[in-house]
PDB file of N, CA and C in Angstrom:
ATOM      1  N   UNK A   1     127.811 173.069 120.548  1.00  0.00           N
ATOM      2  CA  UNK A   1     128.633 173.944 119.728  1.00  0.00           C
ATOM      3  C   UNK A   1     127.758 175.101 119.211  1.00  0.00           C
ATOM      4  N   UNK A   2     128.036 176.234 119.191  1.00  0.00           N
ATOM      5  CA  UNK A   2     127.477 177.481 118.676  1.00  0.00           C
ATOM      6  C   UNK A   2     127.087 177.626 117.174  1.00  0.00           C
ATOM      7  N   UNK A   3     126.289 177.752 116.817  1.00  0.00           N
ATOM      8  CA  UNK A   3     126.111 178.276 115.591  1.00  0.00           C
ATOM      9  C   UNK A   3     127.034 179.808 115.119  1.00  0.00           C
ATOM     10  N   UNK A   4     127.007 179.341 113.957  1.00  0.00           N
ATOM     11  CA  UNK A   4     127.480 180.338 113.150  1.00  0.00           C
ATOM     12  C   UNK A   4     126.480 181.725 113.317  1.00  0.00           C
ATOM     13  N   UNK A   5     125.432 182.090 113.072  1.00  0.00           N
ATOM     14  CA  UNK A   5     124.640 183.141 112.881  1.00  0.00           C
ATOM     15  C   UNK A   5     124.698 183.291 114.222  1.00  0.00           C
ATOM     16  N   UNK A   6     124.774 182.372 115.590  1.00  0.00           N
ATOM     17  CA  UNK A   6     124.173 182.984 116.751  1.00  0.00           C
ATOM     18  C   UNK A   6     125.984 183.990 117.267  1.00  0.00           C
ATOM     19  N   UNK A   7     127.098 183.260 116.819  1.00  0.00           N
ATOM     20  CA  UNK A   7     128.350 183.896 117.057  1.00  0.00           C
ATOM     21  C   UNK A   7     128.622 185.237 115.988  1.00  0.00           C
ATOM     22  N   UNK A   8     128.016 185.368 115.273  1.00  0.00           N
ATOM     23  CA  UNK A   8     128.216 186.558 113.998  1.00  0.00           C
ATOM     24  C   UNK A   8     127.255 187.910 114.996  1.00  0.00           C
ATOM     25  N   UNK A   9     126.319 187.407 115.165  1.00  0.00           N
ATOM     26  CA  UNK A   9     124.763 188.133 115.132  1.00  0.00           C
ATOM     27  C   UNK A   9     124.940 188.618 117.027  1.00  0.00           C
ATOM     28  N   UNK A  10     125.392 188.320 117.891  1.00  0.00           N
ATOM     29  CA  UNK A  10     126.165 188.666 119.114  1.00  0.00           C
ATOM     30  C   UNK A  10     126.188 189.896 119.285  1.00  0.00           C
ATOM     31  N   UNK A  11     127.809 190.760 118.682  1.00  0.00           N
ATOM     32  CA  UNK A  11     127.846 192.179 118.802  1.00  0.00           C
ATOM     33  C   UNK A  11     127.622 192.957 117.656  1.00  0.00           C
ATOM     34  N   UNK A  12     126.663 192.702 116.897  1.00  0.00           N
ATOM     35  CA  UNK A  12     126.239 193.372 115.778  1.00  0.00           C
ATOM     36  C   UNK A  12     124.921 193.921 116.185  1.00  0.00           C
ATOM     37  N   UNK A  13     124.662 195.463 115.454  1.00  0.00           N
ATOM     38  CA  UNK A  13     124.065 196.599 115.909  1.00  0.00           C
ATOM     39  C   UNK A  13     122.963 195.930 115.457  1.00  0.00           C
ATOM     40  N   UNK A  14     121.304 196.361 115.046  1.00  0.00           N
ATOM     41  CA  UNK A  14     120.154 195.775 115.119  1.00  0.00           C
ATOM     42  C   UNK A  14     120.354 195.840 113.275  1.00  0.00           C
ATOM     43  N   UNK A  15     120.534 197.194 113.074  1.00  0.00           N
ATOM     44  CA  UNK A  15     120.569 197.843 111.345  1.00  0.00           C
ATOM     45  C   UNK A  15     122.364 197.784 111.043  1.00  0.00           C
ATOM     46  N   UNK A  16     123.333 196.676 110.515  1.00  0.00           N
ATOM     47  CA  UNK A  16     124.441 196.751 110.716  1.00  0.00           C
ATOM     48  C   UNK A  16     124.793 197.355 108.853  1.00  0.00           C
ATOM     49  N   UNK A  17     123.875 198.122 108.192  1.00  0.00           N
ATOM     50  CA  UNK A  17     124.074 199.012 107.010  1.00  0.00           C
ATOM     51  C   UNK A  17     124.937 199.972 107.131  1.00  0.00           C
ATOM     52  N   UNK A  18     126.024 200.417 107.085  1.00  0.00           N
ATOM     53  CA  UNK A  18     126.734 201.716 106.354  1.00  0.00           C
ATOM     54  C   UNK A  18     126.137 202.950 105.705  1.00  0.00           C
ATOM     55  N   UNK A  19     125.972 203.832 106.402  1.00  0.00           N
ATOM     56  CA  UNK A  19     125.543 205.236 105.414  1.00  0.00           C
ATOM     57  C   UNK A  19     126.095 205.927 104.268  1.00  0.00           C
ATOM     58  N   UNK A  20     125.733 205.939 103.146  1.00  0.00           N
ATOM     59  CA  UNK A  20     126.730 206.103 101.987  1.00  0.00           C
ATOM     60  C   UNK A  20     127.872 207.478 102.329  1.00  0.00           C
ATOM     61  N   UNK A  21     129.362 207.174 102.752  1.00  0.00           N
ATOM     62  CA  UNK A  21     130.145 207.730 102.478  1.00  0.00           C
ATOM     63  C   UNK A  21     130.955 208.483 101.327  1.00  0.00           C
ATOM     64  N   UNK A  22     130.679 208.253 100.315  1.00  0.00           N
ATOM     65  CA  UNK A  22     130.790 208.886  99.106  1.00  0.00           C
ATOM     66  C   UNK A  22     130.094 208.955  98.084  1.00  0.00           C
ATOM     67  N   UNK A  23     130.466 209.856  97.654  1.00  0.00           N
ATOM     68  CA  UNK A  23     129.002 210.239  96.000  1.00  0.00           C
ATOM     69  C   UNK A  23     129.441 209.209  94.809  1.00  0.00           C
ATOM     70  N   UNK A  24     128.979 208.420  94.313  1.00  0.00           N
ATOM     71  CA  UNK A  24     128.763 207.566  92.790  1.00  0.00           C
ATOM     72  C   UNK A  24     129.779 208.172  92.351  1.00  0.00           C
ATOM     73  N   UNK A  25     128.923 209.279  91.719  1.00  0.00           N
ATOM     74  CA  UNK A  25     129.190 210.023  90.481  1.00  0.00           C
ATOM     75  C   UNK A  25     128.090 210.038  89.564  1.00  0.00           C
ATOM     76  N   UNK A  26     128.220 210.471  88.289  1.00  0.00           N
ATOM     77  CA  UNK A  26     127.158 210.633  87.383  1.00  0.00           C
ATOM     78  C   UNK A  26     126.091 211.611  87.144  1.00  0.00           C
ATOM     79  N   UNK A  27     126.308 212.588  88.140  1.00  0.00           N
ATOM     80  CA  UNK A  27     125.224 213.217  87.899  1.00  0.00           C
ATOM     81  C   UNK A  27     125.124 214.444  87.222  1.00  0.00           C
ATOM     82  N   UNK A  28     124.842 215.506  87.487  1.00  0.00           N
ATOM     83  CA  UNK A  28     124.629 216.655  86.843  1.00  0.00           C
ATOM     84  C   UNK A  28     126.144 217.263  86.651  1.00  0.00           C
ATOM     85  N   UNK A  29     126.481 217.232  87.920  1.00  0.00           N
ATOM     86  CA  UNK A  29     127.738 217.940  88.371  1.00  0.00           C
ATOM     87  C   UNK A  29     129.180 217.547  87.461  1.00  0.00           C
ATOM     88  N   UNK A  30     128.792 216.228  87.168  1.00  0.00           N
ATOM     89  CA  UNK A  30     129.809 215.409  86.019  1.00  0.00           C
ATOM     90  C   UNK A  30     129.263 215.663  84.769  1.00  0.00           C
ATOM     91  N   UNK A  31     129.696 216.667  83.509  1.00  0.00           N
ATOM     92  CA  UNK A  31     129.388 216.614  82.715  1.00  0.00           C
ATOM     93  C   UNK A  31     129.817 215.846  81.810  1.00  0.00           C
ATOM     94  N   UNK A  32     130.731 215.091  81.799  1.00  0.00           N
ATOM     95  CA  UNK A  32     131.364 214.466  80.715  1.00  0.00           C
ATOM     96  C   UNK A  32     132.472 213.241  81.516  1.00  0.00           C
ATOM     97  N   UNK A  33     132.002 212.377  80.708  1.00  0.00           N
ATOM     98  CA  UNK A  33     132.468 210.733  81.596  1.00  0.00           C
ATOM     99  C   UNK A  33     133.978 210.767  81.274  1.00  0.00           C
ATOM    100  N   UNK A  34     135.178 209.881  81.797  1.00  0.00           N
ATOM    101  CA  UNK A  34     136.709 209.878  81.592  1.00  0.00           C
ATOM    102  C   UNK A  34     136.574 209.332  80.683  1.00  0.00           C
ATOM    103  N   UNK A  35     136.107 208.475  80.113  1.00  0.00           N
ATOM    104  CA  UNK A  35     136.721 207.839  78.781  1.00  0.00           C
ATOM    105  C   UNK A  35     136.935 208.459  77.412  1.00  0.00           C
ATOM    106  N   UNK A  36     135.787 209.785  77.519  1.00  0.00           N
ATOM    107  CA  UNK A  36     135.600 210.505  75.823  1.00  0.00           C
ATOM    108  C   UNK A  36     136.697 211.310  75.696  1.00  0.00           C
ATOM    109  N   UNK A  37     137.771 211.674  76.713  1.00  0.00           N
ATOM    110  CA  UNK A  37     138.995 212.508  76.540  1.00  0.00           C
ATOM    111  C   UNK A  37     140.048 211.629  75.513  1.00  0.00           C
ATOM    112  N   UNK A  38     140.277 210.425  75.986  1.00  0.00           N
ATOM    113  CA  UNK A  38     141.163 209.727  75.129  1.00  0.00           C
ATOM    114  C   UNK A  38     140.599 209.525  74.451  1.00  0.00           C
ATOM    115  N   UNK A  39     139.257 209.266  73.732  1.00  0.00           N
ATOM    116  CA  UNK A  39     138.858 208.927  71.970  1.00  0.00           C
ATOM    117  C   UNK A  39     139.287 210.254  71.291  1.00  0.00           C
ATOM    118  N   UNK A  40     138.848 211.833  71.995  1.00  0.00           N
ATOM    119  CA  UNK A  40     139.263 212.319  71.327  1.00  0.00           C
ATOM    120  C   UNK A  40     140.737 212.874  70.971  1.00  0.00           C
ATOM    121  N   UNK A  41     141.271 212.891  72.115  1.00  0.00           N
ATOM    122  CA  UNK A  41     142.902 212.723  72.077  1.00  0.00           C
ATOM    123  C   UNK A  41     143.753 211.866  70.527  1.00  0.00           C
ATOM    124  N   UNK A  42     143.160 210.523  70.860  1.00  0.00           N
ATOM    125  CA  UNK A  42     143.241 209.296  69.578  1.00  0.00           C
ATOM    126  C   UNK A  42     142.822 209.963  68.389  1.00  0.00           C
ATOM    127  N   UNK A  43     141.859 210.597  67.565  1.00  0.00           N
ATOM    128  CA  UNK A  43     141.133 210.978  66.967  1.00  0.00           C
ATOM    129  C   UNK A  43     142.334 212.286  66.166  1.00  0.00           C
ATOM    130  N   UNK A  44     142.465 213.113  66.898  1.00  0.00           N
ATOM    131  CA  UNK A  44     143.139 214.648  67.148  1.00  0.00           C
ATOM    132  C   UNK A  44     144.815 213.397  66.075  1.00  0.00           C
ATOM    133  N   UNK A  45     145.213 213.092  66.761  1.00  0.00           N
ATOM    134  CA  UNK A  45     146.350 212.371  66.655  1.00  0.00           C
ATOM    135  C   UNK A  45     146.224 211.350  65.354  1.00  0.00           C
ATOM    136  N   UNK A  46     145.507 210.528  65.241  1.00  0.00           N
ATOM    137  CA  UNK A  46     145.035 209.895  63.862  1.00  0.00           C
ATOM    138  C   UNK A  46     144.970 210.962  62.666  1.00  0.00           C
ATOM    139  N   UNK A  47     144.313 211.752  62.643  1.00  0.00           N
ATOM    140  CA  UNK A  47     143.679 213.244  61.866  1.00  0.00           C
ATOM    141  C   UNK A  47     144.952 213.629  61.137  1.00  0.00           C
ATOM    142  N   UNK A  48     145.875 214.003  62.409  1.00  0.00           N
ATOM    143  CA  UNK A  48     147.807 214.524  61.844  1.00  0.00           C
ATOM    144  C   UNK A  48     148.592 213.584  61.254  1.00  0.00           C
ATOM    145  N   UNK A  49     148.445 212.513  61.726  1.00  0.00           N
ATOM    146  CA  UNK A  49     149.200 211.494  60.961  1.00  0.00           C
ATOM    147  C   UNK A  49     148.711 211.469  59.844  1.00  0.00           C
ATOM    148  N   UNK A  50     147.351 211.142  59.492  1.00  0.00           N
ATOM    149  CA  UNK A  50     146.531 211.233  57.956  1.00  0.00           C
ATOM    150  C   UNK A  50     147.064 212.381  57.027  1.00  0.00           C
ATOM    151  N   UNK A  51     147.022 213.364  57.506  1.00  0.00           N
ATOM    152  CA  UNK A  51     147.496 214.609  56.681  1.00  0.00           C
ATOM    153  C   UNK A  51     149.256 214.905  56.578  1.00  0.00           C
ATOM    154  N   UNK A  52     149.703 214.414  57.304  1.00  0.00           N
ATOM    155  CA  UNK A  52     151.160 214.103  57.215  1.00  0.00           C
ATOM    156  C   UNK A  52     151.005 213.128  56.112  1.00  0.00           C
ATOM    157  N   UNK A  53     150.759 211.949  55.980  1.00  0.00           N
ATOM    158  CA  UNK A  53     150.811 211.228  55.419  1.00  0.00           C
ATOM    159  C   UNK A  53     150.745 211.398  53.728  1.00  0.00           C
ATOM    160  N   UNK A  54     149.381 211.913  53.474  1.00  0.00           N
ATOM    161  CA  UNK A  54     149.121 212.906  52.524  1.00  0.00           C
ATOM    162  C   UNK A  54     149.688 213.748  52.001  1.00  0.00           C
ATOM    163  N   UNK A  55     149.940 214.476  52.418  1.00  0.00           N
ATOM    164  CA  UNK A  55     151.260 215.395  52.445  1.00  0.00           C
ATOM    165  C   UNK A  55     152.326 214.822  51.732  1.00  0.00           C
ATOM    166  N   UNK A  56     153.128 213.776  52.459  1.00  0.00           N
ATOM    167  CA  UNK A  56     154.265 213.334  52.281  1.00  0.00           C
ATOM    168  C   UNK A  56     153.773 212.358  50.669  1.00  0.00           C
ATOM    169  N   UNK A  57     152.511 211.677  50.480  1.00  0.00           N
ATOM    170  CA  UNK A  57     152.637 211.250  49.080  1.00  0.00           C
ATOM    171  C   UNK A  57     152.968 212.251  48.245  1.00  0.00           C
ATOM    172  N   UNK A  58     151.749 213.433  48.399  1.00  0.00           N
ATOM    173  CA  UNK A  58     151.179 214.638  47.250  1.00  0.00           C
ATOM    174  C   UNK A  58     153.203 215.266  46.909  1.00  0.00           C
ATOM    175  N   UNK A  59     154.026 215.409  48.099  1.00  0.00           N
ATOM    176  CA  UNK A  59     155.144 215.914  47.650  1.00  0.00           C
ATOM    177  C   UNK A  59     155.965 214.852  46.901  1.00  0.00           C
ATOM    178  N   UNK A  60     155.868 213.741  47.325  1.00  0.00           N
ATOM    179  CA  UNK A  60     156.907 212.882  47.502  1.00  0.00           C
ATOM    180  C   UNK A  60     157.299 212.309  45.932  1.00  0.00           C
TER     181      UNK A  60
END
């Protein structure tokens, strides 16, 4: 019966590695990561409600 490695290892190239097809990310070219848009989005939005809020005691 055949081994496993000798049936895998058959038609496989000598170097069977992949050349990196796409970029990470991270580098220079990315100045600013996805996540810090929604803190400040959240932030912007917290801020108005606070002063609404305020507001609505100071008149109320």
């Amino acid at each position: 019966m055949a081994d496993d490695r000798d049936f895998y290892s058959r038609d496989r190239p000598e170097h069977p590695r992949l050349a990196e097809d796409r970029p990470r990310g991270g580098g220079p070219e990315e100045p600013r990561s996805r996540g810090k848009g929604n803190k400040v989005i959240w932030a912007v939005v917290l801020g108005i409600v606070a002063v609404v809020v305020i507001v609505t005691i100071l008149l109320g």
